[in-house]
Protein backbone atom coordinates (compact mmCIF):
# COMPACT_ATOMS: atom_id res chain seq x y z
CA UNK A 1 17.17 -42.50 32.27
CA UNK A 2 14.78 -39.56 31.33
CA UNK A 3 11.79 -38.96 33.84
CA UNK A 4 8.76 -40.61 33.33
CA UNK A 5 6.91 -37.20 31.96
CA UNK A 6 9.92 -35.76 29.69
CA UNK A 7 8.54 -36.42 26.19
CA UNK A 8 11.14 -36.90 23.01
CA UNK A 9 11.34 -37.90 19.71
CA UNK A 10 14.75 -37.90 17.12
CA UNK A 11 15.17 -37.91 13.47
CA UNK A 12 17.95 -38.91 11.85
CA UNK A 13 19.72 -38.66 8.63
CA UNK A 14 22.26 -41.11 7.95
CA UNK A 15 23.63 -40.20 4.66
CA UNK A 16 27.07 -39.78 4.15
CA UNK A 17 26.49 -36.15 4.11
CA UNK A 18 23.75 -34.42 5.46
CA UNK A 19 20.93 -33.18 3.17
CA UNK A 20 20.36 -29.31 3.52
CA UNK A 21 17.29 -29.22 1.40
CA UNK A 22 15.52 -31.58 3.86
CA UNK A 23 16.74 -29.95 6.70
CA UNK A 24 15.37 -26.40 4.92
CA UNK A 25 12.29 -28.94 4.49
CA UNK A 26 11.66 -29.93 8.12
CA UNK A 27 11.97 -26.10 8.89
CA UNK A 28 9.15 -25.45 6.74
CA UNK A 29 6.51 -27.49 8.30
CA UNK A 30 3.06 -26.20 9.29
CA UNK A 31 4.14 -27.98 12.43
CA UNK A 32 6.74 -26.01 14.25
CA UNK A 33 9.33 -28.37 15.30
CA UNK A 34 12.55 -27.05 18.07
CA UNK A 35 16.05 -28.85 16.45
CA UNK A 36 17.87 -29.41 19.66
CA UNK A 37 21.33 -30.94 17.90
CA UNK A 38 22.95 -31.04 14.62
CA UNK A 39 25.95 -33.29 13.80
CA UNK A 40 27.38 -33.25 10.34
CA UNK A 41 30.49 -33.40 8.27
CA UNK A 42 31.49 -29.54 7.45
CA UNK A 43 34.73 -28.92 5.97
CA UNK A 44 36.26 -32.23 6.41
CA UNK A 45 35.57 -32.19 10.20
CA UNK A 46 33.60 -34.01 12.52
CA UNK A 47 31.29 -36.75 11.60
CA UNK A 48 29.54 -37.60 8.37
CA UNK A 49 26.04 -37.66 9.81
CA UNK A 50 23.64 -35.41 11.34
CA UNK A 51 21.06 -35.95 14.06
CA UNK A 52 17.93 -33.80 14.29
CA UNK A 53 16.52 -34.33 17.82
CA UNK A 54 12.47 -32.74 19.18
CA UNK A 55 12.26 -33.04 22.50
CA UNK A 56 8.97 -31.71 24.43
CA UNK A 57 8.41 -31.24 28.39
CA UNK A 58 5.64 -30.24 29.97
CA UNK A 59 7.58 -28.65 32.97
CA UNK A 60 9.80 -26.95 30.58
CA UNK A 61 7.82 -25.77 28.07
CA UNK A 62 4.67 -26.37 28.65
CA UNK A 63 3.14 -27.38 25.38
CA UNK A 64 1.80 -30.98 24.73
CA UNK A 65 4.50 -33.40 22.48
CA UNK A 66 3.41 -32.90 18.54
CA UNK A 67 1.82 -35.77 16.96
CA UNK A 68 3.59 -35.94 13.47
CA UNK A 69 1.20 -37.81 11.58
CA UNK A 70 1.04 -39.02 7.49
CA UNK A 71 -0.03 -35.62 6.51
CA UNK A 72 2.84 -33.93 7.96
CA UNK A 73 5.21 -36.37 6.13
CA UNK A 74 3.33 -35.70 2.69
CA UNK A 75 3.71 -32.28 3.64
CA UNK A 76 7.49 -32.88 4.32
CA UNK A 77 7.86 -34.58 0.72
CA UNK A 78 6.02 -32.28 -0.89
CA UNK A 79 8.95 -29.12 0.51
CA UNK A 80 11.62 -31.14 -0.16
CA UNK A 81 10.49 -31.87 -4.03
CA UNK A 82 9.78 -27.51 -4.74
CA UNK A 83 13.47 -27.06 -2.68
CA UNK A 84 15.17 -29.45 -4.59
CA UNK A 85 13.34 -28.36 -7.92
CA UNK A 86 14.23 -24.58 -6.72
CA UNK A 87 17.67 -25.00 -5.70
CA UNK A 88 18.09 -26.43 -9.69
CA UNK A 89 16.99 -23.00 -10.66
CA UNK A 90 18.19 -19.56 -11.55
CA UNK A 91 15.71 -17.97 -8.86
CA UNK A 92 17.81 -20.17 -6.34
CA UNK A 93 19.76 -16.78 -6.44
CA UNK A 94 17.15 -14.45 -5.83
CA UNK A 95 15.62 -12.29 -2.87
CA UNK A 96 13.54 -16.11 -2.40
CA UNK A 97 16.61 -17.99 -2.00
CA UNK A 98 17.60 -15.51 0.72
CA UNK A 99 14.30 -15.73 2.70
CA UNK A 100 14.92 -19.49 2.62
CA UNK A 101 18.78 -19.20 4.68
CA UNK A 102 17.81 -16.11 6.17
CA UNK A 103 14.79 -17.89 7.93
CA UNK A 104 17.30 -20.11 9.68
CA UNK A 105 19.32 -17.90 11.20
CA UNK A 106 15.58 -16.53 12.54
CA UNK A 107 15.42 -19.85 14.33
CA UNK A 108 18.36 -19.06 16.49
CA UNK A 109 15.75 -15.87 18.27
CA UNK A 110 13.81 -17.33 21.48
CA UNK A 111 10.37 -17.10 20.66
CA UNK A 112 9.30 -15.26 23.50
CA UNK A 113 11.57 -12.56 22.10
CA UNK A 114 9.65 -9.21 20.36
CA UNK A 115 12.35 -9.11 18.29
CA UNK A 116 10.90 -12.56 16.43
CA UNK A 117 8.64 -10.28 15.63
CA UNK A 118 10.84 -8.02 14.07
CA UNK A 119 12.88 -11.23 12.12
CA UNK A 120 9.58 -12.50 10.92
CA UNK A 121 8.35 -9.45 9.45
CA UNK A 122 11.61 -8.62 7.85
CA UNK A 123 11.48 -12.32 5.82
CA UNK A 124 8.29 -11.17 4.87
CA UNK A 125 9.23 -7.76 3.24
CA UNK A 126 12.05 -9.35 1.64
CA UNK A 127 9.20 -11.72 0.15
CA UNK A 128 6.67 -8.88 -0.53
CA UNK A 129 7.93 -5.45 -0.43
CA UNK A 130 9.77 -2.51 -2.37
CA UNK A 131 10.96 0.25 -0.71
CA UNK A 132 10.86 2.94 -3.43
CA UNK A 133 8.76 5.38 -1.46
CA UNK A 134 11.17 4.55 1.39
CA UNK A 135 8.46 5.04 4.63
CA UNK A 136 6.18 2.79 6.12
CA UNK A 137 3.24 3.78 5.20
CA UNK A 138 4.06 2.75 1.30
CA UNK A 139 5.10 -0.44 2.76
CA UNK A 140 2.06 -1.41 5.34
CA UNK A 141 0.08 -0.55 2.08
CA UNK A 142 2.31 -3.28 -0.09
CA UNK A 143 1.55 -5.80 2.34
CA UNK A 144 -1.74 -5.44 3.43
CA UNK A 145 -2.69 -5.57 -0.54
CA UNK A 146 -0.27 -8.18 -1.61
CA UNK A 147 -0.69 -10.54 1.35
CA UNK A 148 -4.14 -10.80 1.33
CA UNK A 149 -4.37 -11.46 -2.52
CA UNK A 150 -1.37 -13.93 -1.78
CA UNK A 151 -3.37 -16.00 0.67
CA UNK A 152 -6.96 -15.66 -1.42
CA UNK A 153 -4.62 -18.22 -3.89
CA UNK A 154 -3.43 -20.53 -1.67
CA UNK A 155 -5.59 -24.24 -1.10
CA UNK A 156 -4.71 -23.92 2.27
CA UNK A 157 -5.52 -20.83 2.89
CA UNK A 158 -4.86 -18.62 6.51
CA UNK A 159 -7.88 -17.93 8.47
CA UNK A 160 -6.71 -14.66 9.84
CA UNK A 161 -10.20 -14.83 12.02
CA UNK A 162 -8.77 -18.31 14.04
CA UNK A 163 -6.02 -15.89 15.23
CA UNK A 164 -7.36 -12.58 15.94
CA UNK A 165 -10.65 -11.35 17.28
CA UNK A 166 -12.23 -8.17 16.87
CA UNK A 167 -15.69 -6.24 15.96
CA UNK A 168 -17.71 -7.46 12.59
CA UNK A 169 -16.22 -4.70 10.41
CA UNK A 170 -12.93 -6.47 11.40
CA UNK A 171 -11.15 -7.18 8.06
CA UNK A 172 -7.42 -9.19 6.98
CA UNK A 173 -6.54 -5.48 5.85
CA UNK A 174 -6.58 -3.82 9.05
CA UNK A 175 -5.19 -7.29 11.08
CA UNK A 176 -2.18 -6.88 8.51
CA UNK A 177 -1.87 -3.24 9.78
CA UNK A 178 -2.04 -3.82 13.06
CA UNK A 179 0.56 -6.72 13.42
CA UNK A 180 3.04 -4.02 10.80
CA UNK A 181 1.61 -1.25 13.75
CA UNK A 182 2.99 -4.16 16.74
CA UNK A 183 6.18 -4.75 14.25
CA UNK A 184 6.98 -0.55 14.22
CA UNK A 185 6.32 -0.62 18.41
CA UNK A 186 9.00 -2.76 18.69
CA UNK A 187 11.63 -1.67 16.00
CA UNK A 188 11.29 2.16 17.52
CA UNK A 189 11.46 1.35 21.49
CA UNK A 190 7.87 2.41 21.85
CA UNK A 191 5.60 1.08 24.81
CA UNK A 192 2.86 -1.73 23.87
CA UNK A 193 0.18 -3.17 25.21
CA UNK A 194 -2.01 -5.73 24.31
CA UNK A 195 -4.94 -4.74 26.47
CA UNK A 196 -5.63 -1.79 24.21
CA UNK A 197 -4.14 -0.79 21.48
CA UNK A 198 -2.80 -3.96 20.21
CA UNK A 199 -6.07 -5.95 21.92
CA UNK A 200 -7.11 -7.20 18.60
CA UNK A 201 -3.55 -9.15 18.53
CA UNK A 202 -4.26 -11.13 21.76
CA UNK A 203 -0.90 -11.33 22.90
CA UNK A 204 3.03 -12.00 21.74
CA UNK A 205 2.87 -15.58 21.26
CA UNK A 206 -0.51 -15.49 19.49
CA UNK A 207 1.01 -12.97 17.19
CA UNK A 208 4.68 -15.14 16.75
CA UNK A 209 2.91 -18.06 15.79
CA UNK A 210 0.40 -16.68 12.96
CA UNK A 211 3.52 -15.02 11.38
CA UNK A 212 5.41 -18.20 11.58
CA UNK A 213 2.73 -19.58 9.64
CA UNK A 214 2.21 -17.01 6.97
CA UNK A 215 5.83 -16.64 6.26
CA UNK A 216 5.76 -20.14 5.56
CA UNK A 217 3.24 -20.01 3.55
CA UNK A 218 4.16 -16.94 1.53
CA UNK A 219 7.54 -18.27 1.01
CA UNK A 220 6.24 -22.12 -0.45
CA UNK A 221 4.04 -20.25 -2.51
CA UNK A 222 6.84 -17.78 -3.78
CA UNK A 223 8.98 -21.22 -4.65
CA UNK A 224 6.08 -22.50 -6.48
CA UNK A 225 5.91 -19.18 -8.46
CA UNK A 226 8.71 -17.28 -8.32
CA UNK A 227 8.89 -14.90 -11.37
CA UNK A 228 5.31 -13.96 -10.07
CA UNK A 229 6.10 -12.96 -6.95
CA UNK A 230 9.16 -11.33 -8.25
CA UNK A 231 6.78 -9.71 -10.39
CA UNK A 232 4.04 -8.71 -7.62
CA UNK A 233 7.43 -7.53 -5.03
CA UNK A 234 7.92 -4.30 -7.90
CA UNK A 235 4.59 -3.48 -7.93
C-alpha cells in the first residue's frame, strides 16, 4: 500500500504493439512528464504491451503532482497527428528526425546534471546551426538570430522575460548568449557561478527547464515546416 502522501498516476497503451509515435508524443509535452517503466514487445520478446507510469512525491522530489488537464490532451493529439504525418515523409530522414530519437536518449541524463545542459543545447544546434565557420562565435551568432525569429512565429510563443531577469536593456539576444556562454562553461571544465556572471540565468534548474521548453518548441515547429528550417539551418 503506497503512503498516504506518495502521489501517482499511469498511462497505458494496450495495443498489441506499442505505438512509438505516441510515446515520441507524450515526450513532447509542454508538461514535462518522468516515464518510470516501459513494457513492450521488442524482437519477439517479452510482452505485447507497454505501460507508461508518472509518479510524483513530495519527499522525493519535491515538486507538486501535474494536473494533466483537456488542453494537455489536445496538445497530445495535436504531436501525435505532425509525428505520424512526419514519420510518412521524406524529412523523417533528416537532421529533424534525429533531434526527435536523439531527444530520448537526452531523457536518460538526471536533470540536475550540467551536462543536460550540454544534451539540450546540442538538439538545438542540430535543429538550428551550421558549422561552416567551425568556432563558436559563428554559432552563438546562428542561434541568437535564428531562435529569436523562430519563436517571433510561433502562437505560443516563449516569454524569455518569465525565465530570466535582468536590467531594461535586457534583450532575447543577449539571454540566448548567455545560456550558449553557461553551455561553453560546462563543455570546457570552466568554473560557474550563478551569483555573477551567469546571475541573469538564476540558477541550473531555471536554465534546464526553459531549454526543455524551447527545444520543444523549435523542434514541433521544425516538423510543421521542415524544408524551412532546413532552409534557415544553411543560412
Amino acid at each position: 500500500m503506497l503512503p498516504s502522501g506518495y502521489k501517482y498516476w499511469i498511462i497505458e497503451l494496450s495495443k498489441y504493439l506499442a505505438d512509438p509515435i505516441l510515446i515520441q508524443a507524450l515526450y513532447l509535452l509542454t508538461k514535462r512528464l518522468t516515464i518510470i517503466a516501459q513494457i513492450g514487445k521488442r524482437e519477439n520478446h517479452i510482452c505485447h504491451f507497454l505501460i507508461s507510469g508518472v509518479f510524483y512525491s513530495k519527499n522525493i522530489l519535491f515538486h507538486d503532482p501535474l494536473i494533466i488537464d483537456q488542453n494537455d490532451i489536445n496538445e497530445l493529439n495535436e504531436n501525435y497527428q505532425l509525428l505520424s504525418k512526419f514519420n510518412l515523409s521524406s524529412y523523417k530522414n533528416s537532421f529533424i528526425g534525429k533531434a526527435i530519437s536523439d531527444y530520448r536518449d537526452t531523457l536518460d541524463i538526471d536533470y540536475l546534471s550540467p551536462f543536460k545542459i550540454i544534451a539540450l543545447f546540442s538538439l538545438i544546434e542540430t535543429l538550428m546551426t551550421t558549422n561552416q565557420k567551425n568556432n563558436e562565435s559563428s554559432i552563438n551568432r546562428q542561434l541568437q538570430k535564428k531562435i529569436v525569429l523562430i519563436n517571433n512565429q510561433l502562437s505560443n510563443r516563449i516569454n524569455f522575460f518569465e525565465y530570466f531577469k535582468g536590467p531594461n536593456s535586457l534583450t532575447e539576444e543577449v539571454i540566448i548568449g548567455k545560456l550558449y556562454f553557461y553551455r561553453s562553461k560546462i563543455a570546457h571544465g570552466d568554473l560557474y557561478d550563478f551569483s555573477n556572471d551567469l546571475q541573469i540565468l538564476i540558477d541550473h534548474e531555471t536554465t534546464y527547464n526553459f531549454l526543455d521548453l524551447l527545444f520543444k518548441r523549435l523542434l514541433i515547429y521544425s516538423i510543421k515546416n521542415p524544408q524551412l528550417v532546413i532552409d534557415l539551418k544553411e543560412c
